[in-house]
Protein backbone atom coordinates (compact mmCIF):
# COMPACT_ATOMS: atom_id res chain seq x y z
CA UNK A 1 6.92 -18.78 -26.51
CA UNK A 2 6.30 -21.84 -24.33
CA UNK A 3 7.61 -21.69 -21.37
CA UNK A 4 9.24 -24.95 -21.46
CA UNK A 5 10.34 -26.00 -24.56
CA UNK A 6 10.66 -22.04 -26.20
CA UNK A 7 8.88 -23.02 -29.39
CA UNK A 8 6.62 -19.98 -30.39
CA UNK A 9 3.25 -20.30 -31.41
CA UNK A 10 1.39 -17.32 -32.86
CA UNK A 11 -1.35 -15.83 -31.34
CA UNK A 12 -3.61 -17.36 -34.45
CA UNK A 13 -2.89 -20.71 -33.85
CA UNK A 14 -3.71 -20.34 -29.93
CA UNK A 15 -6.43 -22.74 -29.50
CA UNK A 16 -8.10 -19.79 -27.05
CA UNK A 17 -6.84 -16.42 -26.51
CA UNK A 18 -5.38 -15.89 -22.65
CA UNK A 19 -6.97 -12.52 -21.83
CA UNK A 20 -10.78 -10.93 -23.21
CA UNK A 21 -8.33 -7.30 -22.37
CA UNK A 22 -6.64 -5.57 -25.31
CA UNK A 23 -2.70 -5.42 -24.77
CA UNK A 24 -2.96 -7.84 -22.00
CA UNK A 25 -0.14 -10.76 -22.76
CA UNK A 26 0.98 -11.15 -19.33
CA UNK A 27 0.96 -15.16 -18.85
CA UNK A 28 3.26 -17.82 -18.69
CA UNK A 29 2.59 -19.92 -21.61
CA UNK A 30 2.87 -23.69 -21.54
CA UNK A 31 2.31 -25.18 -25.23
CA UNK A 32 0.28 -28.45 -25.60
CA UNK A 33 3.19 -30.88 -26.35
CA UNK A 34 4.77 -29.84 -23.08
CA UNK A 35 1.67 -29.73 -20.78
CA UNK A 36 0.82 -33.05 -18.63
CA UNK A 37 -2.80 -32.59 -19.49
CA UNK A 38 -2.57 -31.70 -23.66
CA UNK A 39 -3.62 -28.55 -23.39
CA UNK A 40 -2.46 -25.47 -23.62
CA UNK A 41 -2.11 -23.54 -20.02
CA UNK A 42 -1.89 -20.04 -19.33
CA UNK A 43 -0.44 -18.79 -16.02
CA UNK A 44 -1.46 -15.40 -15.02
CA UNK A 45 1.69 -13.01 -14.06
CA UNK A 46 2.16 -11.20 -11.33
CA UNK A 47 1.46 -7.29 -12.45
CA UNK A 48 2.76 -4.61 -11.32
CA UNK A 49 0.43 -1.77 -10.19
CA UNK A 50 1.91 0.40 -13.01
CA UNK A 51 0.84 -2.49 -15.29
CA UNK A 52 -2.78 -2.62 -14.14
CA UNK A 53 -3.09 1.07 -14.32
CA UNK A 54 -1.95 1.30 -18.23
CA UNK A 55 -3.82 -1.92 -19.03
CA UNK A 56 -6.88 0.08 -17.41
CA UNK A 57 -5.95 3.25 -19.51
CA UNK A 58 -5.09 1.51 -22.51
CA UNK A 59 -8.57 -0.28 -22.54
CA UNK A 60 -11.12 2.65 -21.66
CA UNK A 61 -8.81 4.78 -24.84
CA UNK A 62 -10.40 1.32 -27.25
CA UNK A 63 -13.60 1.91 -25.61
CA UNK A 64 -13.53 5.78 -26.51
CA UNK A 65 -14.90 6.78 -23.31
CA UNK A 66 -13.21 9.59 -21.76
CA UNK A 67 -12.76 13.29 -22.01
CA UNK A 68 -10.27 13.95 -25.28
CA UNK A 69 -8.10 10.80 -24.26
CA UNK A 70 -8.27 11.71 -20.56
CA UNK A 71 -9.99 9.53 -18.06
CA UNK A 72 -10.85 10.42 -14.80
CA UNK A 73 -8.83 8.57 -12.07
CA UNK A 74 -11.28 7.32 -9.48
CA UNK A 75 -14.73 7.22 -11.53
CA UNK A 76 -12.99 5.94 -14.89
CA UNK A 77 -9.52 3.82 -14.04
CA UNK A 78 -10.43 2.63 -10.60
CA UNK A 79 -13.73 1.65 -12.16
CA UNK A 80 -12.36 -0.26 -14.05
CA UNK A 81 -9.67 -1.68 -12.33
CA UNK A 82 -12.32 -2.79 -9.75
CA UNK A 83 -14.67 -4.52 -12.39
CA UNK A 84 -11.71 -6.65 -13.47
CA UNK A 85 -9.84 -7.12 -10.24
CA UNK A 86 -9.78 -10.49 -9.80
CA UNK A 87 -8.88 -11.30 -13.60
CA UNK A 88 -6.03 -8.66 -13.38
CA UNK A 89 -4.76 -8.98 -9.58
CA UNK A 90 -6.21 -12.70 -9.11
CA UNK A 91 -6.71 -12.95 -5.14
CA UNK A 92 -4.57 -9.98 -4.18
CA UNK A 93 -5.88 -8.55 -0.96
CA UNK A 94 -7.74 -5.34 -2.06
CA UNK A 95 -6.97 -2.88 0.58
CA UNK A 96 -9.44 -0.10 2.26
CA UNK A 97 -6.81 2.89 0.03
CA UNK A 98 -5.92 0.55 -2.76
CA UNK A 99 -7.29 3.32 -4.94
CA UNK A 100 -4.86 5.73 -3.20
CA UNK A 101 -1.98 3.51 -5.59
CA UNK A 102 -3.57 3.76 -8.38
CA UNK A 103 -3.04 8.10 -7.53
CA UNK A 104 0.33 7.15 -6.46
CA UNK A 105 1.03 5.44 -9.56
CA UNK A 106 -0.55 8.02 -11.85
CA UNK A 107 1.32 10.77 -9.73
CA UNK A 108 4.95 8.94 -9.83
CA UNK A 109 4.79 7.53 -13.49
CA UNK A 110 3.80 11.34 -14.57
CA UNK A 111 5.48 12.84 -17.01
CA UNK A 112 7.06 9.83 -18.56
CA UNK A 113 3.83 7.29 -18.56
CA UNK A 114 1.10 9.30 -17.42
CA UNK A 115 0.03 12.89 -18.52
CA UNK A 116 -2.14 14.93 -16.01
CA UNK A 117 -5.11 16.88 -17.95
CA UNK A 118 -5.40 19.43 -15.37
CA UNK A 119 -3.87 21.83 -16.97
CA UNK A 120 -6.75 21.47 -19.79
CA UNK A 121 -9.73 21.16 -18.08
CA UNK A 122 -8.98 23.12 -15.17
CA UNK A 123 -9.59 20.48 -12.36
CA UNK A 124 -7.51 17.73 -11.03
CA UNK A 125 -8.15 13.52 -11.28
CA UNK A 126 -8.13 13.33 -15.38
CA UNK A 127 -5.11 11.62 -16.43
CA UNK A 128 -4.22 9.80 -20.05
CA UNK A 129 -1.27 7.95 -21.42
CA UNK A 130 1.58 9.55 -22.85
CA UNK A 131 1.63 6.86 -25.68
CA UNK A 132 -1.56 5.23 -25.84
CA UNK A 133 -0.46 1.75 -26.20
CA UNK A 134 -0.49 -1.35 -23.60
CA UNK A 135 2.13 -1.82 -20.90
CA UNK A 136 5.13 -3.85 -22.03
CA UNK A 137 6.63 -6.87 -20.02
CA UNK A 138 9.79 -6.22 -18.13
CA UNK A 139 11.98 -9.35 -18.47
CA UNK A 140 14.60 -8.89 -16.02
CA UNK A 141 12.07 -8.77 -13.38
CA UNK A 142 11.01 -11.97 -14.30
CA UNK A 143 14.76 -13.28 -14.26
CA UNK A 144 15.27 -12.33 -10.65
CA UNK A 145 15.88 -15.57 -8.95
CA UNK A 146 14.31 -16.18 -5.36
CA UNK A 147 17.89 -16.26 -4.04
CA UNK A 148 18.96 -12.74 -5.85
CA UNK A 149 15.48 -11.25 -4.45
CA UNK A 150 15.92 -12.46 -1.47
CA UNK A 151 19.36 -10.72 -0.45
CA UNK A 152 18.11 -7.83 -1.94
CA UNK A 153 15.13 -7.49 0.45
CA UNK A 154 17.57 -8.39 3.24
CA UNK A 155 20.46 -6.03 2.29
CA UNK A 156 18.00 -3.11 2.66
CA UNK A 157 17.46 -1.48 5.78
CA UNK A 158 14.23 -2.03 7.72
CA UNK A 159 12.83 1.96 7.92
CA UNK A 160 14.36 3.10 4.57
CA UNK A 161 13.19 6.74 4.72
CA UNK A 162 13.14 7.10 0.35
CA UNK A 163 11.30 4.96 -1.79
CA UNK A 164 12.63 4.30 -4.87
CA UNK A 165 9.57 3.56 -7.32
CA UNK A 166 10.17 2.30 -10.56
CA UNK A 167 13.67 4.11 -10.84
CA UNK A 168 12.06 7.33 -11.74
CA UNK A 169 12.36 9.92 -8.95
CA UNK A 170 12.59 9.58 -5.09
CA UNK A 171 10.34 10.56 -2.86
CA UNK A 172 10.00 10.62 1.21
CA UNK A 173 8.08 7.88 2.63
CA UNK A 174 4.53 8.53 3.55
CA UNK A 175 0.43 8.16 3.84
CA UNK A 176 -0.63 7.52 0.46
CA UNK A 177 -3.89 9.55 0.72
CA UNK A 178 -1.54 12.38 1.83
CA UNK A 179 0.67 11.83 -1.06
CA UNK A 180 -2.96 12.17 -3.34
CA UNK A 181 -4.02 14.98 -1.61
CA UNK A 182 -1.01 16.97 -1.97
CA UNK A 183 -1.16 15.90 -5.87
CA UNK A 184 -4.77 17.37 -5.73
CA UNK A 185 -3.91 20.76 -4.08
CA UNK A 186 -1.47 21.06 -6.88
């Protein structure tokens, strides 16, 4: 759908596709009747690191690499997350432990989005999807007006103890390469 005038145009009469990724729709679309320069525009949206991580996953299953549907998280997702970064993340700062997220994320989003394959091979670090399809777009994030997230990040506390992440569990605040580790000892 355009962004502006909400016609829909189907993906075959897209006069170039937005993303060379599989599963990867995650633009603002601006048709060529409504765009000041003709054309039609493609705005890259900001993902979430839960995103990234199943757009990864999702990818490297179409590639059939991996171990039985199981990738390994540093030497298979962060690879790839790392080889894509700036089409995925665009100039988002990559930090010294961003890789300790992507363990985060696998660890948190496990065992709703995220299956651990320790149990199979006997080692920790492979991980797959639970349903191997791409991540889906969550529109009342989108909808969140600047106002709205801007008393929300006020109304909370400044050292909130619990993070909430993604509404799945709760967990107390700490180093994410001790939060990894502890998911490794396991």
């Amino acid at each position: 759908y355009c962004d502006k005038c909400q016609k829909w145009t189907p993906a075959s009469r897209l006069r170039e596709q937005p993303s060379y990724l599989k599963g990867d729709n995650f633009f603002r679309f601006t048709c060529c009747d409504c765009s000041e320069d003709r054309k039609e525009r493609f705005d890259r949206l900001k993902l979430t690191w839960q995103q990234v991580v199943m757009l990864a996953m999702y990818n490297l299953s179409l590639e059939g690499s991996g171990r039985q549907g199981y990738f390994r998280w540093k030497e298979d997702i962060c690879a790839f997350i790392e080889k894509h970064w700036t089409f995925l993340l665009g100039t988002r700062k990559k930090t010294s432990t961003w890789w300790s997220t992507v363990a985060g994320c696998l660890s948190v989003g496990s065992p709703m989005l995220f299956r651990s394959g320790a149990q199979e091979f006997g080692e920790p670090g492979w991980w797959k999807l639970v349903h191997n399809r791409p991540p889906i777009m969550k529109p009342e994030a989108e909808k969140l007006s600047t106002s709205a997230a801007r008393t929300k990040a006020t109304s909370k506390p400044l050292l909130d103890p619990i993070i909430t992440v993604e509404g799945l569990r709760k967990r107390v605040s700490r180093n994410p390469v001790e939060s990894a580790m502890e998911l490794k000892e396991k």
